[in-house]
Structure formats: structure tokens, C-alpha cells
Protein backbone atom coordinates (compact mmCIF):
# COMPACT_ATOMS: atom_id res chain seq x y z
CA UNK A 1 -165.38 24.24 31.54
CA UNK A 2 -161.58 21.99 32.11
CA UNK A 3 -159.44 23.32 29.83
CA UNK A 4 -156.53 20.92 30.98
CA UNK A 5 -156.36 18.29 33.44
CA UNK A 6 -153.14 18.11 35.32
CA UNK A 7 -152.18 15.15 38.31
CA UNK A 8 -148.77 16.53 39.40
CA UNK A 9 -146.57 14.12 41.58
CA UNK A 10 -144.40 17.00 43.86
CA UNK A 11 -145.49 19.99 45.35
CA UNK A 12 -143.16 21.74 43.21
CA UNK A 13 -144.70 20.37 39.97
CA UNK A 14 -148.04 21.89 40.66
CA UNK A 15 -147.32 25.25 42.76
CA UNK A 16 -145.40 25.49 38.70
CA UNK A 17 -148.68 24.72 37.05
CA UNK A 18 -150.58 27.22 39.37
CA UNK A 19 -147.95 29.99 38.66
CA UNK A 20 -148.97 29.99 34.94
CA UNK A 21 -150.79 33.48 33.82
CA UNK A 22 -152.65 31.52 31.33
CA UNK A 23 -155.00 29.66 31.30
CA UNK A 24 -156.66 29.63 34.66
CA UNK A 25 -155.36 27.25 36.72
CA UNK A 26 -156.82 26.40 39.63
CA UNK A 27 -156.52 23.62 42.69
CA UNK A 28 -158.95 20.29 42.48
CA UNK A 29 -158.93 18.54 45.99
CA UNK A 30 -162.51 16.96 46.23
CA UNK A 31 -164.26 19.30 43.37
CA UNK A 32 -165.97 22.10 46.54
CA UNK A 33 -164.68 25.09 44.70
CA UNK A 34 -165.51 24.32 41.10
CA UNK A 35 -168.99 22.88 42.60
CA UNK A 36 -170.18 25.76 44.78
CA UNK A 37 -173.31 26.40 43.81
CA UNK A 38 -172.87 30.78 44.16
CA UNK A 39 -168.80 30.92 43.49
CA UNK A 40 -167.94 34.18 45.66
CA UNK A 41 -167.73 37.41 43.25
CA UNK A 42 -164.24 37.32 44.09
CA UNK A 43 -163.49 34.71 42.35
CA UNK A 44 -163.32 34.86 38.47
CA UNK A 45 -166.15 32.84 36.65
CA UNK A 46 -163.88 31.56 33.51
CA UNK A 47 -162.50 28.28 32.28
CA UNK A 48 -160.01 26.80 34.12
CA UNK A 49 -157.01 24.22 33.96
CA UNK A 50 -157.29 21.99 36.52
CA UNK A 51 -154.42 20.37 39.16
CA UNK A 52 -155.26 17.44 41.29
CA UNK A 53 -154.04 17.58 44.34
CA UNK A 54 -154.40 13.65 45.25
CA UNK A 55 -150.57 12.32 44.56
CA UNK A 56 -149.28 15.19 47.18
CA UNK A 57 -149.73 13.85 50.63
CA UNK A 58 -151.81 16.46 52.05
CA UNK A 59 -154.58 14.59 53.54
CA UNK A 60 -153.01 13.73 57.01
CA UNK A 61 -153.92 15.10 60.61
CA UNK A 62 -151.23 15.75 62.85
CA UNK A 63 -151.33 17.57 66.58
CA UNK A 64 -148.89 19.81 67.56
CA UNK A 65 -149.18 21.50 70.76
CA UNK A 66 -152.00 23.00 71.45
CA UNK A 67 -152.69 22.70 67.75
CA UNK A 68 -154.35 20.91 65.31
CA UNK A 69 -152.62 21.09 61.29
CA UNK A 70 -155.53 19.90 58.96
CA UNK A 71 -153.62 18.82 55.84
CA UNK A 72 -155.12 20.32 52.39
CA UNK A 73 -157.08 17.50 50.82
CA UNK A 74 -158.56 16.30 54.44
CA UNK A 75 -162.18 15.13 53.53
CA UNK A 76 -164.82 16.65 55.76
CA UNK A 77 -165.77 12.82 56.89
CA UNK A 78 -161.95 12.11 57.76
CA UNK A 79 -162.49 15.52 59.98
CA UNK A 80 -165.21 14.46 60.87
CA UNK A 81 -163.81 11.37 62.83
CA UNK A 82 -160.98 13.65 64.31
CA UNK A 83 -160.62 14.22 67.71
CA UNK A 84 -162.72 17.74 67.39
CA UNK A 85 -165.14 19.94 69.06
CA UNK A 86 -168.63 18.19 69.12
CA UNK A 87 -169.71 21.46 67.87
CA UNK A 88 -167.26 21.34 64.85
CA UNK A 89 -168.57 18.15 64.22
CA UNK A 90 -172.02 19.15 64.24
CA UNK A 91 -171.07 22.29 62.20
CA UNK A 92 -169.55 19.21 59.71
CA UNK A 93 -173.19 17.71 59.56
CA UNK A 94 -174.79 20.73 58.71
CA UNK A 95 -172.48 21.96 55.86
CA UNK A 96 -172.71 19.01 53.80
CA UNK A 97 -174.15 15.34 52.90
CA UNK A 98 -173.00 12.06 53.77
CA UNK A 99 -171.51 11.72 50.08
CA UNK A 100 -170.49 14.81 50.30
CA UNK A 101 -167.94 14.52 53.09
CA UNK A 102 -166.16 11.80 51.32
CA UNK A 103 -165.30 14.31 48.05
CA UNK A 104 -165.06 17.78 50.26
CA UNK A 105 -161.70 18.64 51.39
CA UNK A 106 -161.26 20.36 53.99
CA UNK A 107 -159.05 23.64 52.37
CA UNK A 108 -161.56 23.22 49.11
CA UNK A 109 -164.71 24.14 51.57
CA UNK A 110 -163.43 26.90 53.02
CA UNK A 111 -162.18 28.54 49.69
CA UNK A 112 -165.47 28.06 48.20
CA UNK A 113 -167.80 28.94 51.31
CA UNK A 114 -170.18 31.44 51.06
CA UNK A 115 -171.28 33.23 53.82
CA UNK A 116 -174.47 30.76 54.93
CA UNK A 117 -171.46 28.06 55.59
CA UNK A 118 -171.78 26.81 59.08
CA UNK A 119 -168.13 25.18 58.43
CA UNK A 120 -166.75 28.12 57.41
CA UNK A 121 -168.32 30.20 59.77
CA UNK A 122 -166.79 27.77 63.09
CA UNK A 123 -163.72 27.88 61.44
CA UNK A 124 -163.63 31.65 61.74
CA UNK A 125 -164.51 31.65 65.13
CA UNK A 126 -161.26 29.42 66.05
CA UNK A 127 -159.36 31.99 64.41
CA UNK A 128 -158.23 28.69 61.18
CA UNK A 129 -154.58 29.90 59.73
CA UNK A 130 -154.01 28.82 56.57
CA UNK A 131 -150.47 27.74 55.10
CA UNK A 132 -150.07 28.73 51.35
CA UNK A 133 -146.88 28.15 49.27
CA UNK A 134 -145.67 29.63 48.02
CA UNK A 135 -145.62 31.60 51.15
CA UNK A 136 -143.96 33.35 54.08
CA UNK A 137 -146.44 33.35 57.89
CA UNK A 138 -149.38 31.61 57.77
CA UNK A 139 -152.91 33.65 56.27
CA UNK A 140 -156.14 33.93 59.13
CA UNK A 141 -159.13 32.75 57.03
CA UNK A 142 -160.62 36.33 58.17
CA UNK A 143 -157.75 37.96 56.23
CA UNK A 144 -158.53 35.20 52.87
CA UNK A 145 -162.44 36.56 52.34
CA UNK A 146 -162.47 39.96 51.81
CA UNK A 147 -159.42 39.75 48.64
CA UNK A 148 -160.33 35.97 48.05
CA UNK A 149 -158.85 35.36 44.92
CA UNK A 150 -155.91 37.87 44.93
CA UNK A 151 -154.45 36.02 48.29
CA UNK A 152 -155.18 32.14 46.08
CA UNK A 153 -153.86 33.27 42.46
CA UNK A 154 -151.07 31.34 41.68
CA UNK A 155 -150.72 30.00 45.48
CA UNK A 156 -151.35 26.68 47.43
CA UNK A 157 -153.11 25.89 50.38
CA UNK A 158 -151.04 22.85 51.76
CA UNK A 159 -152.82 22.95 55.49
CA UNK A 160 -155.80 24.54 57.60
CA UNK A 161 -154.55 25.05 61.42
CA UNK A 162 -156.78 25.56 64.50
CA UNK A 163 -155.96 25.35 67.87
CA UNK A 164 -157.26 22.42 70.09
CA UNK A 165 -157.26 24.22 73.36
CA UNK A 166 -160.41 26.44 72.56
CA UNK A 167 -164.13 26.22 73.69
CA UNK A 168 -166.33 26.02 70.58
CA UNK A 169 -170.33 26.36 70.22
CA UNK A 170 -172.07 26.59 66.92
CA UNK A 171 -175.95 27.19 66.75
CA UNK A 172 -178.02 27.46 63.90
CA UNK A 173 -182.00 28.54 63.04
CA UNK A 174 -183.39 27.60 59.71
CA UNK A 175 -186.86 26.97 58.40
CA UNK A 176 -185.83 23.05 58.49
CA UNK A 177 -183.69 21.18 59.21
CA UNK A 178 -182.89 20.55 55.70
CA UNK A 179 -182.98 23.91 54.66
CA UNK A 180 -179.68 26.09 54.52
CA UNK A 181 -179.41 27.86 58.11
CA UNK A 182 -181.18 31.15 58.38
CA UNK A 183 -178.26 32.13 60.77
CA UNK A 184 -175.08 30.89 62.19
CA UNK A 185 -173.75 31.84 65.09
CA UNK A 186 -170.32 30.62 66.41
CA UNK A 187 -168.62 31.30 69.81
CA UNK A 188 -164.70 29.95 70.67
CA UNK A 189 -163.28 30.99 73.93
CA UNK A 190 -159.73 30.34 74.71
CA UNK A 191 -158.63 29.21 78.36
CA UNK A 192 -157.02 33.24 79.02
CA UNK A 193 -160.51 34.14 78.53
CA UNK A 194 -160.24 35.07 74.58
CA UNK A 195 -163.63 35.32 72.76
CA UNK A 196 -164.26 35.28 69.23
CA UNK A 197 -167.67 35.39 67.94
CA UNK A 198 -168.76 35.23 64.37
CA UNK A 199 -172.16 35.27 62.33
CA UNK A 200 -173.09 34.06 59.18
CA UNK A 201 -176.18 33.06 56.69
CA UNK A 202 -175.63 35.64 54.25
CA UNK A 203 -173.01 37.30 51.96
CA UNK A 204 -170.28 36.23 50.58
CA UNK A 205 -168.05 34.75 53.80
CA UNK A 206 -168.88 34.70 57.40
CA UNK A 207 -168.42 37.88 59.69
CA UNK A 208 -166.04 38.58 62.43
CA UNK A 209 -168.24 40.43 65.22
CA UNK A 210 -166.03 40.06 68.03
CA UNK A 211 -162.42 39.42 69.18
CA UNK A 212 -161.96 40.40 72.61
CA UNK A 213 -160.11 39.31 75.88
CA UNK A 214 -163.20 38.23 77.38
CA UNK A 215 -167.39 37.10 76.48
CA UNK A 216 -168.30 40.77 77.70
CA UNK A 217 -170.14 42.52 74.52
CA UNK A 218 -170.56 39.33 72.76
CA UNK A 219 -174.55 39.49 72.23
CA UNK A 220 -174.46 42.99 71.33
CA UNK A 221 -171.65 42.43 68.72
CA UNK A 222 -173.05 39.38 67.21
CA UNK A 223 -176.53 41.67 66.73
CA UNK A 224 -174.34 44.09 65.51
CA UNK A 225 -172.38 42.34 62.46
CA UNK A 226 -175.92 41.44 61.44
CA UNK A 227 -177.07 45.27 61.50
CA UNK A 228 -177.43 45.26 57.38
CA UNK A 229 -177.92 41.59 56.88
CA UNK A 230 -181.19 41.26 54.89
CA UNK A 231 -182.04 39.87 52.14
CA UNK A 232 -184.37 37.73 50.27
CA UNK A 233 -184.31 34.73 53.02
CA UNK A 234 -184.98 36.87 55.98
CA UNK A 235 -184.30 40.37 57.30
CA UNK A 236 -182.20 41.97 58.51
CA UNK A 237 -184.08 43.25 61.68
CA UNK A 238 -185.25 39.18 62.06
CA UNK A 239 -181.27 38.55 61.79
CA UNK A 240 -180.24 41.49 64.24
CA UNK A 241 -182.41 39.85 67.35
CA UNK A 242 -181.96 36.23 66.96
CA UNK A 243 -178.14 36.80 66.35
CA UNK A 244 -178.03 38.49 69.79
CA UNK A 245 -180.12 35.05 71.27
CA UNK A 246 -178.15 32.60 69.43
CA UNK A 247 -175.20 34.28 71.00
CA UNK A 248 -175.62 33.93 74.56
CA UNK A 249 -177.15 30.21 73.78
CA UNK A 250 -173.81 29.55 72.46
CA UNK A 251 -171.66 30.78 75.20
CA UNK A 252 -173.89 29.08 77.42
CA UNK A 253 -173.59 26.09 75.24
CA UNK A 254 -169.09 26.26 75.25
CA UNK A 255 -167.41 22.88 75.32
């Protein structure tokens, strides 16, 4: 339930509002957090005071360097039509509806993915930072899932960076293709030979199996992070093997 709905004008007008120990008061971008259909048991299930986020200017895309700063309120469809990784993109597709993508921001997804999130779990893989104000060096979205809402409380997201100079390959099994993956596996590789690999399509967030100077190791630590990853979609035996396939089909698959 809204308690109180709030449109602030400045940045400074609603990181005020957020500050507030009562009541709740949380960020609205595009409605993804307040929406998610299991909200992550980090993240307390009470009324809440709402701030819209529209009047603040975060929805622009700007490169910098061999970077990419994703401004709060970016809609997956505006991301969508980015200059991106095809596999992003196709990560984009997956995660959420044509109507959807017009109403789901970009910071809003991420807060409110659960671990089958094919967005979130990319994301992960290119190593996102995420800029909160009030705030000092920028968060990894690794470091945001475990202590979810104690890193948000009272905070901001006000952009989402990745880097533009990484390799990135998402792949995906479900039953169909309309059904919420089964597994996600995700693959970046940086041009010093940097590998990340992460696994979702269970839990909570998305799982960091690998971070390593190289693609050595990567289908035995993508089998791995699945080791205890059953539940009442699939097991976790199923999820151990075709984690470990999905793997090397990804760095096979790098672009």
C-alpha cells in the first residue's frame, strides 16, 4: 500500500524524503521494485511512501571512456536501443515484455531482480557499479545483493555503469521460450584477458562463480556456484551439468 506520493523537483528534495525513518520511503522510477512479483527477503514487505523519480534528469546515456553511465530512470527499451552488447540486448528481451520496457528503469530492475533475472545476471558479469547519493565510491552490484536493503535505506541510485570495452555472452535453457529461464549463464571477458562468469535461475540475486585473469576454470566454476541450486523448478544436479555446458557455449559465443 502508498502511504504518500511524493514528485520532488531536485535531487536534494528527494534524497530528504528518502532520509526520513518513518514511513517507508522508497524510490518509484518505472514501478519494477514495488511490482516484483517475489520482492527479495531483504527487502522489508511494509507500506511505503513513495518518490518519483521522473522530474530529476536521470534518464540519459552518456559514454565516457571505455565506459558506459546508464542514468537511474533509463527504461529497459531506451537501453535497449543503446549502442550495447547484442547479448545485453538479448538478455533485455528475455527479462521483460514489450510494455514492459517502456515502464522498467534500468536501476529499478536491478534492485528488484531476483536471482532467475537474465538482466541482472549480465549485469553482474560486466562487473555494473552503481552510484548512490548520498555516497562516497561507487557500489559493484555483487556487493548490493547479499545486504540489499541496508546498502538502499535512505540512499539513491542516480546511475548504473558498465564498461563498453568487454566481451559479453548470455545463454539461457528454459522449458519455453516463454517460460522464466531454467538457467542463466553469463560470460564477459575484458581485452587483458579478465573473465567473469556468473549463474543464475534461482535465489534471491545472481551468483558470482568466477573472476579471474583469464577463461581457465570457467566451466568448472560456473558448475560449481550451482553445486546447491535446487529447487522446485529443477535440480540442482540438472543445474550443476548444464551450467558447466552453457559455460563454454558462452565463451565460445563472446562478442
Amino acid at each position: 500500500m502508498h502511504l504518500e506520493y511524493h514528485r520532488p523537483q531536485t535531487l536534494e528534495e528527494a534524497l530528504a524524503l528518502l532520509a526520513r525513518e518513518q514511513p517507508l520511503t522508497v524510490p518509484l522510477g518505472g514501478g519494477a521494485f514495488l511490482n516484483a512479483r517475489t520482492r527479495p527477503a531483504t527487502i522489508p514487505q511494509e507500506d511505503v511512501a513513495v518518490v518519483d523519480l521522473q522530474n530529476l534528469g536521470l534518464d540519459t546515456i552518456a559514454a565516457r571512456g571505455n565506459f558506459m553511465d546508464l542514468g537511474a530512470t533509463v527504461s529497459l527499451q531506451q537501453l535497449l536501443q543503446a549502442e550495447i552488447p547484442e547479448a545485453l540486448r538479448e538478455a533485455i528481451m528475455v527479462e521483460a515484455t514489450y510494455t514492459r520496457r517502456f515502464t522498467q528503469t534500468v536501476a529499478g530492475t536491478l534492485v528488484a531482480a531476483d536471482g532467475i533475472s537474465p538482466f541482472a545476471t549480465a549485469m553482474l558479469a560486466l562487473d555494473a557499479r552503481l552510484t548512490l547519493q548520498p555516497g562516497d565510491a561507487p557500489l559493484p552490484l555483487g556487493e548490493l545483493y547479499p545486504f540489499r536493503w541496508e546498502h538502499l535505506r535512505g540512499k539513491l541510485i542516480t546511475k548504473v555503469t558498465i564498461p563498453t570495452n568487454a566481451k559479453l555472452a548470455v545463454e539461457t535453457v528454459g522449458r519455453s521460450a516463454y517460460d522464466d529461464p531454467l538457467l542463466v549463464v553469463a560470460v564477459a571477458q575484458w581485452p587483458s584477458g579478465r573473465t567473469r562468469v556468473t549463474v543464475g535461475g534461482w535465489g534471491d540475486a545472481p551468483h558470482l562463480a568466477m573472476d579471474g585473469p583469464e577463461a581457465a576454470g570457467a566451466q568448472e566454476a560456473a558448475r560449481n556456484a550451482a553445486y546447491e541450486a535446487g529447487d522446485h523448478r529443477a535440480s540442482a544436479e540438472y543445474r550443476r551439468e548444464v551450467a558447466a555446458v552453457l559455460a563454454r557455449r558462452a565463451l565460445a559465443n563472446l562478442q
